[in-house]
C-alpha atoms as a PDB file:
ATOM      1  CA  UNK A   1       0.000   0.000   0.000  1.00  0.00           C
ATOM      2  CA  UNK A   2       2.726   1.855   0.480  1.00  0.00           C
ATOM      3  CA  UNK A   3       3.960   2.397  -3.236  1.00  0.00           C
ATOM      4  CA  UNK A   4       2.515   5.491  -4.003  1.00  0.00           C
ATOM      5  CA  UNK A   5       3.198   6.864  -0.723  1.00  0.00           C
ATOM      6  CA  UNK A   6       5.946   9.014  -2.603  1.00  0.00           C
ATOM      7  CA  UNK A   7       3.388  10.551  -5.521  1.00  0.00           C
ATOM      8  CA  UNK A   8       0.850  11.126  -3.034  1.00  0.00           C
ATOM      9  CA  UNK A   9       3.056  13.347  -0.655  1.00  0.00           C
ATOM     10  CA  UNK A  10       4.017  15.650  -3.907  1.00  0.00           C
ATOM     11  CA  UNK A  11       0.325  15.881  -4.683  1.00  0.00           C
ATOM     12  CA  UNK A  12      -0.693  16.854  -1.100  1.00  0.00           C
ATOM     13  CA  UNK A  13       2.083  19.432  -1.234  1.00  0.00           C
ATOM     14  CA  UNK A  14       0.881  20.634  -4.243  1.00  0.00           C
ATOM     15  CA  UNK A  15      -3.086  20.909  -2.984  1.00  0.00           C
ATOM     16  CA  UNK A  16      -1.925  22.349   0.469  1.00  0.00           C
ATOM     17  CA  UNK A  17      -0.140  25.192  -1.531  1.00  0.00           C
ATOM     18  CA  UNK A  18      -3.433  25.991  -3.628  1.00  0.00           C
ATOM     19  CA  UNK A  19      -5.323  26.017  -0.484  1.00  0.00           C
ATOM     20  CA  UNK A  20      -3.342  28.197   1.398  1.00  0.00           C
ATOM     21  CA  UNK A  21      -2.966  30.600  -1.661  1.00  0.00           C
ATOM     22  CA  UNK A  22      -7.074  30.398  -1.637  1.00  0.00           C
ATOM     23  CA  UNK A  23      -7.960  30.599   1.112  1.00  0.00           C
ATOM     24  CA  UNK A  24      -4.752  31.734   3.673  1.00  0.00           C
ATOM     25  CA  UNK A  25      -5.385  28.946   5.830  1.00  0.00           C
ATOM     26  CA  UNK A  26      -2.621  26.009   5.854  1.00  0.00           C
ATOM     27  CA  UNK A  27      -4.331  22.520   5.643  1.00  0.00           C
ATOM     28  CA  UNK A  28      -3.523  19.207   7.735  1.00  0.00           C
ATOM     29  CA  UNK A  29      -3.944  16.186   6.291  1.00  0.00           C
ATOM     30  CA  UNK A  30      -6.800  14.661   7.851  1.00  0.00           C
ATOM     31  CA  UNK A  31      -7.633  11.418   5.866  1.00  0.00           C
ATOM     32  CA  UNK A  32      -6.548   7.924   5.587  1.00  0.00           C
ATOM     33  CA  UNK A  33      -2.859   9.433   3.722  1.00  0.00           C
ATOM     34  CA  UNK A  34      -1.964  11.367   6.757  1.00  0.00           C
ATOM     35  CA  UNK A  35      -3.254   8.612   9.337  1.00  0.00           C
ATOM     36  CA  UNK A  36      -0.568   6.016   7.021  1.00  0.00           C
ATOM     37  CA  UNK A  37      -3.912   3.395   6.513  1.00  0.00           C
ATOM     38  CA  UNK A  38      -4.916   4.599   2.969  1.00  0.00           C
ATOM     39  CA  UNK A  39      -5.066   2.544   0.478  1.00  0.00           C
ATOM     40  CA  UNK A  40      -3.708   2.407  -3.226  1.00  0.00           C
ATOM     41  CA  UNK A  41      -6.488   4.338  -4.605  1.00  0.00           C
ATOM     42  CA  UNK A  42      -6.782   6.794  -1.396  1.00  0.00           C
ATOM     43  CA  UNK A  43      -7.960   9.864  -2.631  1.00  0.00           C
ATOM     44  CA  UNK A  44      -6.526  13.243  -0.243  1.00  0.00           C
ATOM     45  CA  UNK A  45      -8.650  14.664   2.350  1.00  0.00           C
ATOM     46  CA  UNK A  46      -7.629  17.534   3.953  1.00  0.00           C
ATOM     47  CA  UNK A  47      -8.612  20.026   6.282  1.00  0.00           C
ATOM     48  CA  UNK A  48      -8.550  24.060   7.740  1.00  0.00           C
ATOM     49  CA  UNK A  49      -9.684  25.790  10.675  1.00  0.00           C
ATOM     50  CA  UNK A  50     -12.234  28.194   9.572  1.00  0.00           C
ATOM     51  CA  UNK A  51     -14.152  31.162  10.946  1.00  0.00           C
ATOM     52  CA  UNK A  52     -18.008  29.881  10.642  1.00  0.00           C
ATOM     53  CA  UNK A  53     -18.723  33.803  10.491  1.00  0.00           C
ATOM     54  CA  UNK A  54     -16.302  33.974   7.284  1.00  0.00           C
ATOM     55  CA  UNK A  55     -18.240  30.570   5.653  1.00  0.00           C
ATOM     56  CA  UNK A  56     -20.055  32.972   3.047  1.00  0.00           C
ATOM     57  CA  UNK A  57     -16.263  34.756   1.866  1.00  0.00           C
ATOM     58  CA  UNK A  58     -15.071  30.868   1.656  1.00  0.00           C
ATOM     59  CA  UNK A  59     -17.637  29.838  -0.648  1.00  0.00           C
ATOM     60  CA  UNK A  60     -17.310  32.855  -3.117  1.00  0.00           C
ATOM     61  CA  UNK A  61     -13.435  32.417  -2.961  1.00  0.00           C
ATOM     62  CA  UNK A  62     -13.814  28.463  -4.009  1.00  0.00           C
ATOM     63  CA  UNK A  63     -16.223  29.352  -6.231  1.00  0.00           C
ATOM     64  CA  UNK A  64     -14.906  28.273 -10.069  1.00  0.00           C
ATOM     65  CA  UNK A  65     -11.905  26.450  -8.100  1.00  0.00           C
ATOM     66  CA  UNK A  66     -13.256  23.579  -6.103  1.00  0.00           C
ATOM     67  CA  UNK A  67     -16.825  22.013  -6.189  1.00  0.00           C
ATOM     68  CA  UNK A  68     -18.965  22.458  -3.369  1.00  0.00           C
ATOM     69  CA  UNK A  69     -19.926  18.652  -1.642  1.00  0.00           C
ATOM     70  CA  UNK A  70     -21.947  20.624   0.615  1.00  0.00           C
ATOM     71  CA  UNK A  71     -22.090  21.309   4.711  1.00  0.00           C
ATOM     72  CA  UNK A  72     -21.905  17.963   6.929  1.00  0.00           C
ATOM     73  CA  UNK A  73     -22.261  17.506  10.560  1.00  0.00           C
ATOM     74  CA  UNK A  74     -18.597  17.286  12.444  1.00  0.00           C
ATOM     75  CA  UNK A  75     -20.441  17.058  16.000  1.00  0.00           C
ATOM     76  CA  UNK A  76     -23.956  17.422  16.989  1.00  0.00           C
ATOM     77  CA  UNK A  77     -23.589  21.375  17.368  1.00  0.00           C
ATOM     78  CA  UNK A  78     -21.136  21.866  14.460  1.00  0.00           C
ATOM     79  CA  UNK A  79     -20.940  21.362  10.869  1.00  0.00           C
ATOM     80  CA  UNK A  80     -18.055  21.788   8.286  1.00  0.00           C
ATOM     81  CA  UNK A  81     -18.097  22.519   4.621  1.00  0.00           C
ATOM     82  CA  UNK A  82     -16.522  20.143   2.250  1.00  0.00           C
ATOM     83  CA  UNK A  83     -15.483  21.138  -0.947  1.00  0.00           C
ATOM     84  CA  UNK A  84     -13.627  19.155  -4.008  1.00  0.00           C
ATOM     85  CA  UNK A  85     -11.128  19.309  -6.091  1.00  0.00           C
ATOM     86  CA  UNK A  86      -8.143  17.548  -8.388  1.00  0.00           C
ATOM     87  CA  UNK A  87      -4.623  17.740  -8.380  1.00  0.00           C
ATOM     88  CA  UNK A  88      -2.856  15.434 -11.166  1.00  0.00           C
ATOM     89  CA  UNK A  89      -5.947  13.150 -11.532  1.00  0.00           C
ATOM     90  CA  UNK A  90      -6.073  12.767  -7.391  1.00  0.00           C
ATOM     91  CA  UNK A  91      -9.521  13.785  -5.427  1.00  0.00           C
ATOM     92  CA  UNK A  92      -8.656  16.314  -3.454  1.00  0.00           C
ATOM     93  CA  UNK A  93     -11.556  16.676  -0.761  1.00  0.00           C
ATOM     94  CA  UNK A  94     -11.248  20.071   1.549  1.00  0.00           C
ATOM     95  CA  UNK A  95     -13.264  20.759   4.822  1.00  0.00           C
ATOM     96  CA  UNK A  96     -13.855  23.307   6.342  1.00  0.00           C
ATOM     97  CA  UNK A  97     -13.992  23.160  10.304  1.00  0.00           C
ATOM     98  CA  UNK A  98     -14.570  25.166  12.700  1.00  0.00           C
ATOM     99  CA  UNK A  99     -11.621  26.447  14.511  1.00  0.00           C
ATOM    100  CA  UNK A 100     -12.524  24.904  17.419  1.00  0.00           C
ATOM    101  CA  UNK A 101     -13.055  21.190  15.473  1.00  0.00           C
ATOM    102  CA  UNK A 102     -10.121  22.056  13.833  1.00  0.00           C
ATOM    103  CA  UNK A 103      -7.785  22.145  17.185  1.00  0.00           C
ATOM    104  CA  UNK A 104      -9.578  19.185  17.987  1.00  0.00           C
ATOM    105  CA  UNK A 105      -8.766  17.295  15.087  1.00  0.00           C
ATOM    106  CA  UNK A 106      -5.425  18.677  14.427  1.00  0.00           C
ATOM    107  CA  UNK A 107      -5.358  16.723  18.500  1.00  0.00           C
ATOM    108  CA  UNK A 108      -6.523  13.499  17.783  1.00  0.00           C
ATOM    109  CA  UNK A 109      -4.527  13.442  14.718  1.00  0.00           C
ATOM    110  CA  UNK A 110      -1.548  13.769  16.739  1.00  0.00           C
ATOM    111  CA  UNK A 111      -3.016  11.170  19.455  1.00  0.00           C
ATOM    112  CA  UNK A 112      -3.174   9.001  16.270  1.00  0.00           C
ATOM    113  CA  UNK A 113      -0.028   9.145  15.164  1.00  0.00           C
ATOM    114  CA  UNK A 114       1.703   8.586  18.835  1.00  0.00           C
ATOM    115  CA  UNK A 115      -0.655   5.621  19.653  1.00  0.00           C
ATOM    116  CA  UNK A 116      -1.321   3.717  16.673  1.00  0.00           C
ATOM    117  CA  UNK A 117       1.833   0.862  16.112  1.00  0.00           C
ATOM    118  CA  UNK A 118       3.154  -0.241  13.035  1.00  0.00           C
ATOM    119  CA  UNK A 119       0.904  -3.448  13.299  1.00  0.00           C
ATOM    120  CA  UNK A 120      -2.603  -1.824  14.068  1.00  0.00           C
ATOM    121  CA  UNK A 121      -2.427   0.172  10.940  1.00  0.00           C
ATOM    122  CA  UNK A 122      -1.284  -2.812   8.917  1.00  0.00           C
ATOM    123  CA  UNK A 123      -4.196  -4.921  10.336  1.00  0.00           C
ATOM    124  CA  UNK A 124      -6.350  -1.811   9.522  1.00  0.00           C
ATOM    125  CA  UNK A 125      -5.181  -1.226   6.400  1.00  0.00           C
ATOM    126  CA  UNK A 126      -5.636  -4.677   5.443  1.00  0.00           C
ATOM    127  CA  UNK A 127      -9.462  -5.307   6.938  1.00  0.00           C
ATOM    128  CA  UNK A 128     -10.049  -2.085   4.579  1.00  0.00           C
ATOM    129  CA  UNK A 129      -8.496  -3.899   1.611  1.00  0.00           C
ATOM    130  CA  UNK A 130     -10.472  -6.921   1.815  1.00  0.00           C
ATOM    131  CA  UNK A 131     -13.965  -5.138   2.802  1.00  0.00           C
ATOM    132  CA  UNK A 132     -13.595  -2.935  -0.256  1.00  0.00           C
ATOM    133  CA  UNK A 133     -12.313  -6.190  -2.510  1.00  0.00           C
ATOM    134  CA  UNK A 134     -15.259  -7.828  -1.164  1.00  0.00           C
ATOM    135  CA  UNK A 135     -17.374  -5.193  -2.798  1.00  0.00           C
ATOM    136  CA  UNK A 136     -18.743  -4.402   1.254  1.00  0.00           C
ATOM    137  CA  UNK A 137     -19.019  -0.585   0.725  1.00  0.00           C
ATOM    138  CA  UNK A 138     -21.083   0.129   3.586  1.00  0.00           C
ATOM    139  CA  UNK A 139     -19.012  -2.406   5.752  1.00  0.00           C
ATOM    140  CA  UNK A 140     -15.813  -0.218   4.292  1.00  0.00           C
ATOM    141  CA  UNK A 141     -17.107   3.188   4.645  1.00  0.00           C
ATOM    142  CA  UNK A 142     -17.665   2.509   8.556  1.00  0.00           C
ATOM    143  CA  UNK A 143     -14.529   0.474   8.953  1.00  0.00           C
ATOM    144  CA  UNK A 144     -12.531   3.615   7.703  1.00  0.00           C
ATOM    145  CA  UNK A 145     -14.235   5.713  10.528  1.00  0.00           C
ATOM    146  CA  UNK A 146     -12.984   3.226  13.468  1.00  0.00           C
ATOM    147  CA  UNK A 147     -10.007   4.694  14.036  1.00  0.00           C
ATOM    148  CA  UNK A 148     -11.291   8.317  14.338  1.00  0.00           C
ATOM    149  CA  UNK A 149     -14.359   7.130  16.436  1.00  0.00           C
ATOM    150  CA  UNK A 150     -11.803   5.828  19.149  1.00  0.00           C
ATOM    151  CA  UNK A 151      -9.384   8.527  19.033  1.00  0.00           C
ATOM    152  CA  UNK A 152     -12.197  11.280  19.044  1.00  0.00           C
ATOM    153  CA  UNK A 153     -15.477   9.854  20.214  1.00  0.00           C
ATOM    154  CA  UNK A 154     -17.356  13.418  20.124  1.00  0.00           C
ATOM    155  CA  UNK A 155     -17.220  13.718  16.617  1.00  0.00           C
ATOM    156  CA  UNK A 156     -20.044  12.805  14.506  1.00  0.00           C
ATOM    157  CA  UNK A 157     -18.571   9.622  12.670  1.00  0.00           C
ATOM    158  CA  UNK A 158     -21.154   8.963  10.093  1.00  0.00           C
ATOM    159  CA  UNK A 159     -20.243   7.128   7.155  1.00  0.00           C
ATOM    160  CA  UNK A 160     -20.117   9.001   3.890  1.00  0.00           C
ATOM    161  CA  UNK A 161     -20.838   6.341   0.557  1.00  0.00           C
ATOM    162  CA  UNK A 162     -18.267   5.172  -1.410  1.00  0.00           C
ATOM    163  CA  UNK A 163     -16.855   7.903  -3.903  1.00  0.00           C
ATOM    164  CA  UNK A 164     -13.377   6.846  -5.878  1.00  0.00           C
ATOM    165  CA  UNK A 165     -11.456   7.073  -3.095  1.00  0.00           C
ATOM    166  CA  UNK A 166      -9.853   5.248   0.419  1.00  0.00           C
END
C-alpha cells in the first residue's frame, strides 16, 4: 500500500499550496494518507480551521476552483463545509472546520499518530483492503471511521458512501 506513498506526498504538497494561496489557511492532512492506513487508490482529504462567520467569503473564494460537496455535521452542534477538487488526476476533498473542530482534530490526529503501532495500521489497512475487494461498501465506509471514532469519540462519525477514493 505503500507504493505510491511518494506521488501522493508531492500531490498533497501541491493541494496544500493551492489552499493556502485560496484561502490563507494552511491545511492538515486529515484522511486515511496522513493517518498512514490509505489505500492504493486513497484519494486526499484535507482540512482548515475556519471562521463559521467567514463561511459565506469561503464559498465565493472556491467558487470556479473547487466544487462544493456541501455542509456535513462534524459534531452534533457543528458542521463543516466540504469542498472538491483535483490535483494530477487525485480527489482532493477540503473541509472546512470550525476552529474549534479544527484544534480538535489537528489533536486526535496527533493522538493518532503517537498511539497507533506499526501493526494496528497494517491490520487496519488490510481489513479495509479486503472489505472494499469484497465489494462491502457500507461495511468499508464505517470500517474507515474506526479509528477516528476511538481517538475522538465526540465527533459525529457517520459514514459518507463510497466515492473513488480510500
Amino acid at each position: 500500500m505503500r507504493a505510491h506513498d511518494e506521488r501522493l506526498h508531492a500531490v498533497r504538497a501541491r493541494a496544500s499550496e493551492l489552499i493556502e494561496r485560496w484561502t490563507g489557511h494552511r491545511p492538515r492532512d486529515v484522511g486515511s494518507f496522513g493517518t498512514r492506513l490509505n489505500l492504493e487508490t486513497s484519494d486526499l482529504d484535507l482540512g482548515i480551521g475556519y471562521p463559521v462567520e467567514r463561511r459565506a467569503e469561503l464559498m465565493a473564494t472556491l467558487d470556479g476552483t473547487a466544487r462544493f460537496l456541501g455542509e456535513r455535521y462534524t459534531s452534533f452542534s457543528t458542521t463543516r463545509l466540504v469542498f472538491s477538487f483535483t490535483v494530477d488526476d487525485v480527489e482532493i476533498d477540503l473541509s472546512a472546520l470550525t476552529v474549534d473542530d479544527f484544534a480538535v482534530a489537528c489533536r486526535m490526529l496527533d493522538q493518532i499518530d503517537e498511539a497507533m503501532s506499526h501493526d494496528e495500521r497494517v491490520c487496519h489497512t488490510w481489513v479495509k483492503h479486503l472489505l472494499r475487494q469484497a465489494g462491502r461498501l457500507e461495511d468499508y465506509a464505517a470500517w474507515k471511521l474506526v479509528t477516528y471514532a476511538r481517538f475522538c469519540p465526540e465527533f459525529n462519525w457517520v459514514p459518507i458512501p463510497e466515492k473513488t477514493g480510500a
